[in-house]
PDB file of N, CA and C in Angstrom:
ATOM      1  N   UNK A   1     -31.975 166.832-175.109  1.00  0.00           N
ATOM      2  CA  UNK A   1     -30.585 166.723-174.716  1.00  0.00           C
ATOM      3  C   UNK A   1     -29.886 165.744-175.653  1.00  0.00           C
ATOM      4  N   UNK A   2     -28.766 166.088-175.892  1.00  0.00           N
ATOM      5  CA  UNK A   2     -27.670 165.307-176.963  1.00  0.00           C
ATOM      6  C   UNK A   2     -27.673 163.931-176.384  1.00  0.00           C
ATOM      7  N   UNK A   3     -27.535 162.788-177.246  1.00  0.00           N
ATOM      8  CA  UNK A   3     -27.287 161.330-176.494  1.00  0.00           C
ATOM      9  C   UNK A   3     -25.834 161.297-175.610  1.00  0.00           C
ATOM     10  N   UNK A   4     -25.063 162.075-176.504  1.00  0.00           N
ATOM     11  CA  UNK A   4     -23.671 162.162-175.389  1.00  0.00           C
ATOM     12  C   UNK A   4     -23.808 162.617-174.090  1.00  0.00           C
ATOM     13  N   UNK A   5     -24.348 163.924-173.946  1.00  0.00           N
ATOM     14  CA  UNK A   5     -24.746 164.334-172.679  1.00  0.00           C
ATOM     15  C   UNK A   5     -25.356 163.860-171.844  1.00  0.00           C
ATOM     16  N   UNK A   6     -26.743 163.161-172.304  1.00  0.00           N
ATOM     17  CA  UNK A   6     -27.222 161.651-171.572  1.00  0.00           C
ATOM     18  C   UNK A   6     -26.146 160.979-170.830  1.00  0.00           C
ATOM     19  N   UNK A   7     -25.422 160.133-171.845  1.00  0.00           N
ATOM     20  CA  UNK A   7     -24.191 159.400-171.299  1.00  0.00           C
ATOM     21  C   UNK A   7     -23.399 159.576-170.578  1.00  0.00           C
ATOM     22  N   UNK A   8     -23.284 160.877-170.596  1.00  0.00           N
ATOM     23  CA  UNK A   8     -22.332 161.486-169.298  1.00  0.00           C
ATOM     24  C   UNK A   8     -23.000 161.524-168.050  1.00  0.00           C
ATOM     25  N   UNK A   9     -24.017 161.846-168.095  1.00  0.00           N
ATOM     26  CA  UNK A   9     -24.756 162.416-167.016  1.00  0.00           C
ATOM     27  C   UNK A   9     -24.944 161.018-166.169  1.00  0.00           C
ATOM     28  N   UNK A  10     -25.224 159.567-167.176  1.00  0.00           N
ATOM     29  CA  UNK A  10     -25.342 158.729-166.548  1.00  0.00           C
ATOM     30  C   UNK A  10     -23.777 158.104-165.782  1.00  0.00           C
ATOM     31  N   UNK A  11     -23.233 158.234-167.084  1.00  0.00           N
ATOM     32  CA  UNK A  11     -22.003 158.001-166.467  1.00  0.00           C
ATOM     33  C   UNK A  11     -21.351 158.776-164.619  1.00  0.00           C
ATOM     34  N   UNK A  12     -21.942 159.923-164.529  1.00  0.00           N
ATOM     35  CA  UNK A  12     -21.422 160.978-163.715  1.00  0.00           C
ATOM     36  C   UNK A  12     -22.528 160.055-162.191  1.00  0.00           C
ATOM     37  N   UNK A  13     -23.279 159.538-162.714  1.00  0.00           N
ATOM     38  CA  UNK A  13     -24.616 159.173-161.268  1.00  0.00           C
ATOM     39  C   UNK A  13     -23.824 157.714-161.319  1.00  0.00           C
ATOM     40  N   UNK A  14     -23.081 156.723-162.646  1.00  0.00           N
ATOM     41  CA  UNK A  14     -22.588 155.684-161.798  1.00  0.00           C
ATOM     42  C   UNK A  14     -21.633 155.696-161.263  1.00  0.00           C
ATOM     43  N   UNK A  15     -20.809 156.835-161.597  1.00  0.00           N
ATOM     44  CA  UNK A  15     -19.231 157.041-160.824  1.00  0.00           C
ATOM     45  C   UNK A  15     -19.715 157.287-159.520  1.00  0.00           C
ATOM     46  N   UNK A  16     -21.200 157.960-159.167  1.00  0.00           N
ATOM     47  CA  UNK A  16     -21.065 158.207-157.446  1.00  0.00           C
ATOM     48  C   UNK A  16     -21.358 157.307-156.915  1.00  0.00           C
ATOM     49  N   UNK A  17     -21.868 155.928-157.302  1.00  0.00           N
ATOM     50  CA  UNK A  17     -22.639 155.156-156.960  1.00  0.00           C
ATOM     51  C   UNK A  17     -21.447 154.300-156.739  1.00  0.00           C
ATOM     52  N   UNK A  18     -20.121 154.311-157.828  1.00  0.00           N
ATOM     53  CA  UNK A  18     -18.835 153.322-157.616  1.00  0.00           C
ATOM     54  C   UNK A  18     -18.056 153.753-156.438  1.00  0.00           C
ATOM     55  N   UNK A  19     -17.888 155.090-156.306  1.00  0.00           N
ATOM     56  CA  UNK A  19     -17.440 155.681-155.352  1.00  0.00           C
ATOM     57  C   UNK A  19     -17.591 155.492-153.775  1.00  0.00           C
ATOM     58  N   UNK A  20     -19.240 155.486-153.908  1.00  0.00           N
ATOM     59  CA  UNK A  20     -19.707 155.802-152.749  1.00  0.00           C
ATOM     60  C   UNK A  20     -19.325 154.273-152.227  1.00  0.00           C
ATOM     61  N   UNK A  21     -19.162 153.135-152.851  1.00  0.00           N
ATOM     62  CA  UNK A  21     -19.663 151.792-152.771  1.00  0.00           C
ATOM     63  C   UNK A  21     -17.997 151.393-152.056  1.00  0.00           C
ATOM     64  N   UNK A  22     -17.012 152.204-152.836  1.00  0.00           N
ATOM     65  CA  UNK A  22     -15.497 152.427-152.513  1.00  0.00           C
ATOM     66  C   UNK A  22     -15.364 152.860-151.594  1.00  0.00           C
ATOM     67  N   UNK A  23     -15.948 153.570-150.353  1.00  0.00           N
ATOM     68  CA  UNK A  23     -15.348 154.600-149.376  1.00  0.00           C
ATOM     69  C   UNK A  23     -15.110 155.468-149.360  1.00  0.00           C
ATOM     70  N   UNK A  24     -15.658 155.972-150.962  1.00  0.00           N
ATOM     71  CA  UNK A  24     -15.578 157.760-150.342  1.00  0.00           C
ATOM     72  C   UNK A  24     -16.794 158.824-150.429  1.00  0.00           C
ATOM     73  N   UNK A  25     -16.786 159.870-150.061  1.00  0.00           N
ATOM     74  CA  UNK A  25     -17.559 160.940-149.405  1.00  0.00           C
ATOM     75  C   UNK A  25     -17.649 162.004-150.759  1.00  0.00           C
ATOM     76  N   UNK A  26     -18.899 161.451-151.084  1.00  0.00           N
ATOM     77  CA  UNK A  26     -19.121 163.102-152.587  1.00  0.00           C
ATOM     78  C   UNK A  26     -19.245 164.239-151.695  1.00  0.00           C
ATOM     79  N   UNK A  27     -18.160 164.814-151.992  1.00  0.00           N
ATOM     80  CA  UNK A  27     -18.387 166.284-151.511  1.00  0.00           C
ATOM     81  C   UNK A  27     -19.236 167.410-152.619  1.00  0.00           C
ATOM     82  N   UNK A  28     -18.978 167.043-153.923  1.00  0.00           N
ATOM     83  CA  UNK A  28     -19.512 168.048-154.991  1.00  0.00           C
ATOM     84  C   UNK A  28     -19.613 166.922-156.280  1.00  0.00           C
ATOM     85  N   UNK A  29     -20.279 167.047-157.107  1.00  0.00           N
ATOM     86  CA  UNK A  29     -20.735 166.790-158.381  1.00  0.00           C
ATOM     87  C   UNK A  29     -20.698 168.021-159.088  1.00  0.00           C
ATOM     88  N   UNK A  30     -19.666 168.371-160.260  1.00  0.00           N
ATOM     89  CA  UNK A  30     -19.542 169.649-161.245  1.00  0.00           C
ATOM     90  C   UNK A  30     -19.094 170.510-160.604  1.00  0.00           C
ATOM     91  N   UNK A  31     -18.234 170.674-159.791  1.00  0.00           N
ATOM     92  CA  UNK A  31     -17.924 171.809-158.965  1.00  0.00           C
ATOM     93  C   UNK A  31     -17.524 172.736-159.931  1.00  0.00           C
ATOM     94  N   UNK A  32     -17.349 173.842-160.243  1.00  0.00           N
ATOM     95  CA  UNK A  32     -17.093 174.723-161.151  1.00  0.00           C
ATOM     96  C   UNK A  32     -16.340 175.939-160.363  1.00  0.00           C
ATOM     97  N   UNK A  33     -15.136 176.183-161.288  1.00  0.00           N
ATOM     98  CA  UNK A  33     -14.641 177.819-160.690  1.00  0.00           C
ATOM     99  C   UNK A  33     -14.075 178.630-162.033  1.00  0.00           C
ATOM    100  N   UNK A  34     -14.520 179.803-162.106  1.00  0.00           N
ATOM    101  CA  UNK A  34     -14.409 180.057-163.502  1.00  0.00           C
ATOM    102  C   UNK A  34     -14.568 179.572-164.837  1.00  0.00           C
ATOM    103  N   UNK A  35     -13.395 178.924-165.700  1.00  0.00           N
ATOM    104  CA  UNK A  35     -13.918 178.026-166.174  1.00  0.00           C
ATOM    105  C   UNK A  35     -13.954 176.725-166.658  1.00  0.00           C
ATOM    106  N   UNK A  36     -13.297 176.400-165.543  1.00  0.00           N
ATOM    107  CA  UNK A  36     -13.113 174.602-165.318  1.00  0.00           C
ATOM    108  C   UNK A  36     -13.913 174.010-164.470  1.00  0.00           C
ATOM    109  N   UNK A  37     -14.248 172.816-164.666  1.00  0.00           N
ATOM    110  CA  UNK A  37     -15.003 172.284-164.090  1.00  0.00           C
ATOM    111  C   UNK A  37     -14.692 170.872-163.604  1.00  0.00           C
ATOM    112  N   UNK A  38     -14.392 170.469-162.421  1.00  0.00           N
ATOM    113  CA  UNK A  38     -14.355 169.028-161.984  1.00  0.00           C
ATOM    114  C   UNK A  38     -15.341 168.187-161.702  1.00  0.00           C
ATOM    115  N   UNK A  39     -15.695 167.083-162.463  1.00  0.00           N
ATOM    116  CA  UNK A  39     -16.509 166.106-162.328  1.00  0.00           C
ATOM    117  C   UNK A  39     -17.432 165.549-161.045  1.00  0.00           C
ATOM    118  N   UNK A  40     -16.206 165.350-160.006  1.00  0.00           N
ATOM    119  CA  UNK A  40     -16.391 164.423-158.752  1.00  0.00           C
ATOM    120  C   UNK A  40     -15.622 164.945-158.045  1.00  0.00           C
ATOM    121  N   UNK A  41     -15.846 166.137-157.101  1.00  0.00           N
ATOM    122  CA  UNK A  41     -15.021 166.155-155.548  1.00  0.00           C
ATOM    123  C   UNK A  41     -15.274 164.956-154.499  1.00  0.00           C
ATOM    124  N   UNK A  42     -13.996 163.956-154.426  1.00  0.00           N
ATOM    125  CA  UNK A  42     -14.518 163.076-153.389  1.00  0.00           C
ATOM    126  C   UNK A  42     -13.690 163.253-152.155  1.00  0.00           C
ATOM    127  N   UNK A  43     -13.887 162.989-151.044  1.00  0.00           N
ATOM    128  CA  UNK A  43     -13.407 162.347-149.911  1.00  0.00           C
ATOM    129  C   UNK A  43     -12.895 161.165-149.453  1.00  0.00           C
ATOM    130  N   UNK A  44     -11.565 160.754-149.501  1.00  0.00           N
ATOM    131  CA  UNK A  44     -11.121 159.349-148.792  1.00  0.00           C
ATOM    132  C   UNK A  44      -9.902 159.394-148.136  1.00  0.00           C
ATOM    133  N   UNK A  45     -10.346 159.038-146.351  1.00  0.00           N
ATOM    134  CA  UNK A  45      -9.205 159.352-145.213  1.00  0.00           C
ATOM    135  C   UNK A  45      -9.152 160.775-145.334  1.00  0.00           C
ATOM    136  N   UNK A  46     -10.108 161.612-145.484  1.00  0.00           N
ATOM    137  CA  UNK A  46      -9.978 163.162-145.549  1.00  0.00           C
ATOM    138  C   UNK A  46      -8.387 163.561-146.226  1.00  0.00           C
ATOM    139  N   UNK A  47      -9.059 163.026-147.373  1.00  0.00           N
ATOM    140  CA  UNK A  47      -8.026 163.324-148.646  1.00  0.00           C
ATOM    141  C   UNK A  47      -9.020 163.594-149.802  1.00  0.00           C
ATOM    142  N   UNK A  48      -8.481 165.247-150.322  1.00  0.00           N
ATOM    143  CA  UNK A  48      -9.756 165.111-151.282  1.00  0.00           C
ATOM    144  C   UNK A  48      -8.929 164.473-152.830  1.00  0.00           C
ATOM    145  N   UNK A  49     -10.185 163.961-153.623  1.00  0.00           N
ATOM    146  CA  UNK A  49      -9.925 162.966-155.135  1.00  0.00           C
ATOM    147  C   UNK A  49     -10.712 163.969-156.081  1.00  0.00           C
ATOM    148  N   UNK A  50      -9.989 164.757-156.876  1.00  0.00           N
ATOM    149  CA  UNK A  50     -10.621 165.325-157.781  1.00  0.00           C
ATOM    150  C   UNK A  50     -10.726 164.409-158.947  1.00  0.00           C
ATOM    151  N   UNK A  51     -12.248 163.429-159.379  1.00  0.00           N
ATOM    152  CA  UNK A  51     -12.533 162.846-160.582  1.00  0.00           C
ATOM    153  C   UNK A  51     -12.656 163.253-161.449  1.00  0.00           C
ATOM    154  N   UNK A  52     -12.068 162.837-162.797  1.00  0.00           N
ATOM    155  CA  UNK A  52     -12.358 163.226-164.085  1.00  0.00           C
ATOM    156  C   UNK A  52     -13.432 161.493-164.443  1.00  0.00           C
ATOM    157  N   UNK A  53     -14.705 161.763-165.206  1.00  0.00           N
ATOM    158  CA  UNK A  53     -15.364 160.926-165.274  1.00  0.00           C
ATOM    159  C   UNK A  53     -15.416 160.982-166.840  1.00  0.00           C
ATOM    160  N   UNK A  54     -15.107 159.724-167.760  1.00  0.00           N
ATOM    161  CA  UNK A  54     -15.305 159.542-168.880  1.00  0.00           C
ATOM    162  C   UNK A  54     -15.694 157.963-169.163  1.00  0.00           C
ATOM    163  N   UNK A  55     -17.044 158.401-169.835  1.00  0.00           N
ATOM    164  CA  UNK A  55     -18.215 156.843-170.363  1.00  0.00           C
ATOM    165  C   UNK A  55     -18.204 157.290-171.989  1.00  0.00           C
ATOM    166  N   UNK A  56     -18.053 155.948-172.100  1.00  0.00           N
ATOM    167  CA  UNK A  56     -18.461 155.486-173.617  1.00  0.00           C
ATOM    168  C   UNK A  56     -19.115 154.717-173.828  1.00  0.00           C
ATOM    169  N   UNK A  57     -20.088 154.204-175.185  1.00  0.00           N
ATOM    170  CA  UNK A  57     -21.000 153.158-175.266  1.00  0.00           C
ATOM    171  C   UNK A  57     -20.680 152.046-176.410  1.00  0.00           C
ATOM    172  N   UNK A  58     -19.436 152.720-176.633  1.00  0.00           N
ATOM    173  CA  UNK A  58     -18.780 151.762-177.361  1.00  0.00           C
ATOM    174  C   UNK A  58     -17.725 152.076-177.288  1.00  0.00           C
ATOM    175  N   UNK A  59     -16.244 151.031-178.080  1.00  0.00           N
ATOM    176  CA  UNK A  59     -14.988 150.969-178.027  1.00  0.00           C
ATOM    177  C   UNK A  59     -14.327 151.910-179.600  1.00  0.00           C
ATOM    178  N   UNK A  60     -15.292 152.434-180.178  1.00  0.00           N
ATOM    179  CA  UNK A  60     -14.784 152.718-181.631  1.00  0.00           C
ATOM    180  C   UNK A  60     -14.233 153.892-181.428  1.00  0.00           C
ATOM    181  N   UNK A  61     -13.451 154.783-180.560  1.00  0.00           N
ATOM    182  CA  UNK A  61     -13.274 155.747-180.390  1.00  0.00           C
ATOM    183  C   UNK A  61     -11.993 155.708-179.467  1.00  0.00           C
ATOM    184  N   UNK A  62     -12.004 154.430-179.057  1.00  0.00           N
ATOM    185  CA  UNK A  62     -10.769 153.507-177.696  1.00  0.00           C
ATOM    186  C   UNK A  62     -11.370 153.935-176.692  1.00  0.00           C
ATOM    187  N   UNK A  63     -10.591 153.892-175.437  1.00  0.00           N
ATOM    188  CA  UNK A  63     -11.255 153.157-173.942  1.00  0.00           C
ATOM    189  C   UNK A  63     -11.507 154.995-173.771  1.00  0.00           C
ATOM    190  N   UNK A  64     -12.325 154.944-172.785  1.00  0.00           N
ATOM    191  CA  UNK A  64     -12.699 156.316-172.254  1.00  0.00           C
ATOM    192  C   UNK A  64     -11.726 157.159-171.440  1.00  0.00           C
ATOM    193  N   UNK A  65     -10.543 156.332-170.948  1.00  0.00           N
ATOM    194  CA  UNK A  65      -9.242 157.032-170.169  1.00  0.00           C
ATOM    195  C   UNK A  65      -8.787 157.692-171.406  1.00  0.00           C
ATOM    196  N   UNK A  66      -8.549 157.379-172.222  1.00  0.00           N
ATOM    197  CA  UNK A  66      -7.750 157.491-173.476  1.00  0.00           C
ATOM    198  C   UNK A  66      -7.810 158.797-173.992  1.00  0.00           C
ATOM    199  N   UNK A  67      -8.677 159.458-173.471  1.00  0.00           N
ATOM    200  CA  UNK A  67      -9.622 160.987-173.787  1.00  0.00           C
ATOM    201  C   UNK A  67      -9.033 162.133-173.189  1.00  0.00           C
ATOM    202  N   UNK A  68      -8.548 161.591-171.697  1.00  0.00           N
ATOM    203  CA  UNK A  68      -7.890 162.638-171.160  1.00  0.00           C
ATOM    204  C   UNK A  68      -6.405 163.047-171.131  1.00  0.00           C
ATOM    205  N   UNK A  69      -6.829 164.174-172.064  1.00  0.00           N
ATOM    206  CA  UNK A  69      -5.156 164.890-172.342  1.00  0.00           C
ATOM    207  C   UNK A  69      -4.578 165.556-171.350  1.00  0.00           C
ATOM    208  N   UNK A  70      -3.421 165.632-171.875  1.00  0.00           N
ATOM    209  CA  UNK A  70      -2.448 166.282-170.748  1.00  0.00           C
ATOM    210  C   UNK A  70      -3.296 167.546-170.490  1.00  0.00           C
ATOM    211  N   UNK A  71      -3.426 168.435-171.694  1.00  0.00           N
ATOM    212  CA  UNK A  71      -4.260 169.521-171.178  1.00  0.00           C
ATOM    213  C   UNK A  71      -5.693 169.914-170.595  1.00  0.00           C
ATOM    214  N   UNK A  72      -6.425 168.355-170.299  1.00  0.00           N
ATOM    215  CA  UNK A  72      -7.231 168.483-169.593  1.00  0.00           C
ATOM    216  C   UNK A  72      -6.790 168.062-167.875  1.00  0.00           C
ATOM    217  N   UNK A  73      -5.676 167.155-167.740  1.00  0.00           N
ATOM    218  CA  UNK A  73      -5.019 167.357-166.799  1.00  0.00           C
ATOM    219  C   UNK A  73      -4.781 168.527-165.979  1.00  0.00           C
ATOM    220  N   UNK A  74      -4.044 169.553-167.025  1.00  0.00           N
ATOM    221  CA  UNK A  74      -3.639 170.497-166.496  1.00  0.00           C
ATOM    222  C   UNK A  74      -5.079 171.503-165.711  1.00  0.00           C
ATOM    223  N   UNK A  75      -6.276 171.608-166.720  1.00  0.00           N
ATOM    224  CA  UNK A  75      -7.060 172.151-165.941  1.00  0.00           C
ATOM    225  C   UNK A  75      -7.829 171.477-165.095  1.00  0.00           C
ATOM    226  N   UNK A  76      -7.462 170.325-164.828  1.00  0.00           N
ATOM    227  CA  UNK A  76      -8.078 170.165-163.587  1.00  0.00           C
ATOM    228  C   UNK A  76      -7.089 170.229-162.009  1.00  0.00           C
ATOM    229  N   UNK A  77      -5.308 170.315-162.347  1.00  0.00           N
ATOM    230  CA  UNK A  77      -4.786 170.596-161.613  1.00  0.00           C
ATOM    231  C   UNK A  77      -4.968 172.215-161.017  1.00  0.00           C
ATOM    232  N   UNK A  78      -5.083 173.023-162.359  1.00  0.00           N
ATOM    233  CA  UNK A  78      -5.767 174.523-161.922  1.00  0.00           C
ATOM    234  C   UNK A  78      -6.916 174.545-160.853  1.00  0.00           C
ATOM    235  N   UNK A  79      -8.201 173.792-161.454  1.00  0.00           N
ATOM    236  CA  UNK A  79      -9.436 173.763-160.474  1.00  0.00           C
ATOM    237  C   UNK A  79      -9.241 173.287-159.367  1.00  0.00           C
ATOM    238  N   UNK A  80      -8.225 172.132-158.855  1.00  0.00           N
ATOM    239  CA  UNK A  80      -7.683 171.998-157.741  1.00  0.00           C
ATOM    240  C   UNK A  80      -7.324 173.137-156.872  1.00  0.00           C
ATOM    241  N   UNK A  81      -6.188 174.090-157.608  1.00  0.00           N
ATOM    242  CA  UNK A  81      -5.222 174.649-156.783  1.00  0.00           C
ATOM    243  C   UNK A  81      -6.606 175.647-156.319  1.00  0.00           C
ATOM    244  N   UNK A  82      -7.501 176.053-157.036  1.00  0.00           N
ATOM    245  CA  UNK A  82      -8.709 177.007-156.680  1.00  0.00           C
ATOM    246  C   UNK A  82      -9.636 176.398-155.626  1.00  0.00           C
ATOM    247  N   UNK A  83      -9.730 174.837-156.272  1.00  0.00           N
ATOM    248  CA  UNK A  83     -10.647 174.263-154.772  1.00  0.00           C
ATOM    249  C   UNK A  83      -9.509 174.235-153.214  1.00  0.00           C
ATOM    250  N   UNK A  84      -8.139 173.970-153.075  1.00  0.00           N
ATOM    251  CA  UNK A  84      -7.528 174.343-152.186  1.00  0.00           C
ATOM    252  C   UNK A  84      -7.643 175.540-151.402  1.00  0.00           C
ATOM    253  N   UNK A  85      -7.838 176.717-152.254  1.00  0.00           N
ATOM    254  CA  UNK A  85      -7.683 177.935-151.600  1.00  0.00           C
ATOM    255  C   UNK A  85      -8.941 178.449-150.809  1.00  0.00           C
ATOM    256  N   UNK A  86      -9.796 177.894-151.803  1.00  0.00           N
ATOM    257  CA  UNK A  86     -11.347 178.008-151.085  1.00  0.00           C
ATOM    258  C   UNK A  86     -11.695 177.119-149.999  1.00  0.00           C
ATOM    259  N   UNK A  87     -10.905 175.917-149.744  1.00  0.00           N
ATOM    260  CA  UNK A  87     -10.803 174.873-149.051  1.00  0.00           C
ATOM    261  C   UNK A  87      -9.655 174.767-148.062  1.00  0.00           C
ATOM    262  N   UNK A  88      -8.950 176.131-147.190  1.00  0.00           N
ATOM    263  CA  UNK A  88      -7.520 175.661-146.681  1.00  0.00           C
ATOM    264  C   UNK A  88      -6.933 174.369-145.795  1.00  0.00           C
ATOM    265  N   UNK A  89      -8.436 173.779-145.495  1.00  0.00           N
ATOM    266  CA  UNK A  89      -8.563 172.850-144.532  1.00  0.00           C
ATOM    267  C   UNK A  89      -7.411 171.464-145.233  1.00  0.00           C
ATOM    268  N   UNK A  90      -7.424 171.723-146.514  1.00  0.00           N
ATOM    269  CA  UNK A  90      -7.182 170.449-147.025  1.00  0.00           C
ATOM    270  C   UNK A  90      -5.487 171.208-147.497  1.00  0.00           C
ATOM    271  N   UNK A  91      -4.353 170.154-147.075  1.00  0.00           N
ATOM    272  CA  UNK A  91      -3.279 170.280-147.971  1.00  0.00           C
ATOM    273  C   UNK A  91      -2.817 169.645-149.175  1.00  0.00           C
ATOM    274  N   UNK A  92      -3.585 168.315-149.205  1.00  0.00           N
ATOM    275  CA  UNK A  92      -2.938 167.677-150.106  1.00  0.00           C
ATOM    276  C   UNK A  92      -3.871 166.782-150.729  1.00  0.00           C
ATOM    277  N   UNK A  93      -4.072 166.557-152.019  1.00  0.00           N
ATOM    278  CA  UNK A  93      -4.871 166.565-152.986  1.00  0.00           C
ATOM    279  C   UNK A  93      -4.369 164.745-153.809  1.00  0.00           C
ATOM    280  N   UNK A  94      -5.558 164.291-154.725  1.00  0.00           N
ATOM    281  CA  UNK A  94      -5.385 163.484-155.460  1.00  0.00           C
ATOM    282  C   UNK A  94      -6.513 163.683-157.010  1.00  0.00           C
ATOM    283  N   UNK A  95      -5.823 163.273-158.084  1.00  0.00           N
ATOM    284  CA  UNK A  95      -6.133 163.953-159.194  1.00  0.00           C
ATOM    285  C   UNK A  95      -6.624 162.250-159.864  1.00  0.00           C
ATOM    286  N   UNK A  96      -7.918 161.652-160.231  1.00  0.00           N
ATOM    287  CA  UNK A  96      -8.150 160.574-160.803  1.00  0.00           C
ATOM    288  C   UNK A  96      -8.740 160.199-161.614  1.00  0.00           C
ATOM    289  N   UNK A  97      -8.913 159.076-162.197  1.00  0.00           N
ATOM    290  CA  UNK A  97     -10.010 159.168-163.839  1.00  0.00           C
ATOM    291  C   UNK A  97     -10.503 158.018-163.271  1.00  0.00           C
ATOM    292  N   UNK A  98     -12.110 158.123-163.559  1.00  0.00           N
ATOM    293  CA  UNK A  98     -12.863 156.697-163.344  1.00  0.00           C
ATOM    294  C   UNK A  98     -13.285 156.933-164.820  1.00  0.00           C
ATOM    295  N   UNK A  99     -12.951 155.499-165.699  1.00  0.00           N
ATOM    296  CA  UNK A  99     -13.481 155.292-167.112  1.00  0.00           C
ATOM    297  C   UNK A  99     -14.252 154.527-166.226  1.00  0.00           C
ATOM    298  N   UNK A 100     -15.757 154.167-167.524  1.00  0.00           N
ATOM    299  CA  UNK A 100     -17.042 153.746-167.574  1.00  0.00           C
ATOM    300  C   UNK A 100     -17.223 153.430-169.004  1.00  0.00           C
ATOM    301  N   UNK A 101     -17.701 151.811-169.230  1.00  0.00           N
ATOM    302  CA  UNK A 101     -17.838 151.399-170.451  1.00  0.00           C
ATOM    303  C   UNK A 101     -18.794 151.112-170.418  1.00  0.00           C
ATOM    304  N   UNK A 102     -19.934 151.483-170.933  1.00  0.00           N
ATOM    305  CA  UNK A 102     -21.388 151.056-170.953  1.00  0.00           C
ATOM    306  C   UNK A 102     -22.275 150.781-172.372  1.00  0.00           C
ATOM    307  N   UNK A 103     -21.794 149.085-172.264  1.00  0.00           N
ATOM    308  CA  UNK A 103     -22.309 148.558-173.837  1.00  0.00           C
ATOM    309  C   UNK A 103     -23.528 147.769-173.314  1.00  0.00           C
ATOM    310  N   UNK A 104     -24.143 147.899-174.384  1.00  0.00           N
ATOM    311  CA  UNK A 104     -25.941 147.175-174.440  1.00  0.00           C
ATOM    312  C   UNK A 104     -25.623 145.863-174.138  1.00  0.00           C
ATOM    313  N   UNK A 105     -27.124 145.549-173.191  1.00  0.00           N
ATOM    314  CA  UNK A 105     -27.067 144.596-172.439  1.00  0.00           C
ATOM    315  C   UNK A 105     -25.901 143.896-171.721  1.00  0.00           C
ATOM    316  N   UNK A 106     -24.902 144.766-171.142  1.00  0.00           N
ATOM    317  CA  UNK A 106     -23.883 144.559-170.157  1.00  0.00           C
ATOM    318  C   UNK A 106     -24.029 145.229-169.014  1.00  0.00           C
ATOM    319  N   UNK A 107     -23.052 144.471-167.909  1.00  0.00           N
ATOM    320  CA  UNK A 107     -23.040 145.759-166.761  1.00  0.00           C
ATOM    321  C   UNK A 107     -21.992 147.016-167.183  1.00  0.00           C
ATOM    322  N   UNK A 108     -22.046 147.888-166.565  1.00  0.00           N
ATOM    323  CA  UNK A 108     -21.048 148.877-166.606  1.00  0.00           C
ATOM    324  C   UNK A 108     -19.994 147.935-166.526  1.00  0.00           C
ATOM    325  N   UNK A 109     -18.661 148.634-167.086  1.00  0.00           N
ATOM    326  CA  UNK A 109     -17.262 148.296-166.629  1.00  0.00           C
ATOM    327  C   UNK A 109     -16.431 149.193-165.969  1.00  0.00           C
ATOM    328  N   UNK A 110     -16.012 149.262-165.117  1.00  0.00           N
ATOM    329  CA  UNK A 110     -15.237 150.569-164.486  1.00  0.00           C
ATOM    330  C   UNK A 110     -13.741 150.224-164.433  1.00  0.00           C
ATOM    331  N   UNK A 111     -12.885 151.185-164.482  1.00  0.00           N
ATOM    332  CA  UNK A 111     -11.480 150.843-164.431  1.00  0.00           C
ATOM    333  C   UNK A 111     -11.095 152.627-163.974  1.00  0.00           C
ATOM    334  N   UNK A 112     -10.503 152.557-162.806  1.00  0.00           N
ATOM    335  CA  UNK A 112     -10.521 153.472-161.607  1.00  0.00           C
ATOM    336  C   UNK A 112      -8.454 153.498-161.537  1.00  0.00           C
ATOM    337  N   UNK A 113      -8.129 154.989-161.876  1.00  0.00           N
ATOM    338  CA  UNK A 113      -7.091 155.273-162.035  1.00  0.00           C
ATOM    339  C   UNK A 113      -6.960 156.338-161.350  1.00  0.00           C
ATOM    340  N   UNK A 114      -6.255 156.126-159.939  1.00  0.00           N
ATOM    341  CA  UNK A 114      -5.843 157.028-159.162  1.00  0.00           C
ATOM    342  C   UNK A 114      -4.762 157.361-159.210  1.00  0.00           C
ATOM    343  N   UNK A 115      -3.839 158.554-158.787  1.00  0.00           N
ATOM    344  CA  UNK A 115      -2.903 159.799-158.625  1.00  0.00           C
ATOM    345  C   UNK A 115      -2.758 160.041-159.631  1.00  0.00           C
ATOM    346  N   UNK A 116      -2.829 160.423-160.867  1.00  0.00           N
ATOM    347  CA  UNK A 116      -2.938 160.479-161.881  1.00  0.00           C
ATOM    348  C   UNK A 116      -2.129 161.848-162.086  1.00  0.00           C
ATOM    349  N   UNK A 117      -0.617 162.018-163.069  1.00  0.00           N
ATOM    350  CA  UNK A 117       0.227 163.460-162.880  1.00  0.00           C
ATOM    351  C   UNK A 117       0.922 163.065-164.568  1.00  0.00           C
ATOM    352  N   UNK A 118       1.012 164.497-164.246  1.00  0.00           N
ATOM    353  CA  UNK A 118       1.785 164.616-165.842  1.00  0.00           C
ATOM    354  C   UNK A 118       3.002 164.306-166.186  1.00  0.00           C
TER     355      UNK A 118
END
């Protein structure tokens, strides 16, 4: 497996671990519908948080929020409107980025950006 993919993957097990530690309820890890894919379906106050999760292991590239474009925005507002329909229970939605900075011999750094809109 690629070292990036590593990184993600780790990145993706500490976002549930920040999450869970936060108050909310993993409903899905990678949920997939066609062909988008959301990171982190969470739960908080039965409000679902669709996560976008981005780790880096260094800064030479800038912070890991910095990554997500408008047009990855947009498809994750799509995978929303698809997890809604499959989901009618839920009306109203939140769209968020947990960056993850994970440099040698440090702890993680997290910086957690909720409602997140274009």
């Amino acid at each position: 497996m690629a070292t990036h993919n590593e990184l993600g993957k780790l990145g993706e097990e500490l976002a549930q671990e920040y999450l869970l530690k936060n108050g909310y309820t993993i409903l899905y890890r990678n949920w997939r519908h066609s062909r988008y894919e959301i990171d982190v379906v969470a739960l908080k106050n039965n409000l679902p948080h669709f996560v976008e999760v981005k780790t880096r292991s260094s800064n030479e590239f800038g912070d890991p929020e910095d990554s997500v474009s408008k047009k990855k925005i947009r498809f994750l507002l799509q995978a929303a409107d698809a997890f809604l329909y499959k989901h009618p229970t839920y009306t109203d939605f939140r769209v968020d980025i947990l960056s993850i900075n994970i440099y040698e011999k440090e702890k993680p750094q997290f910086f957690f950006i909720e409602d997140v809109y274009l």
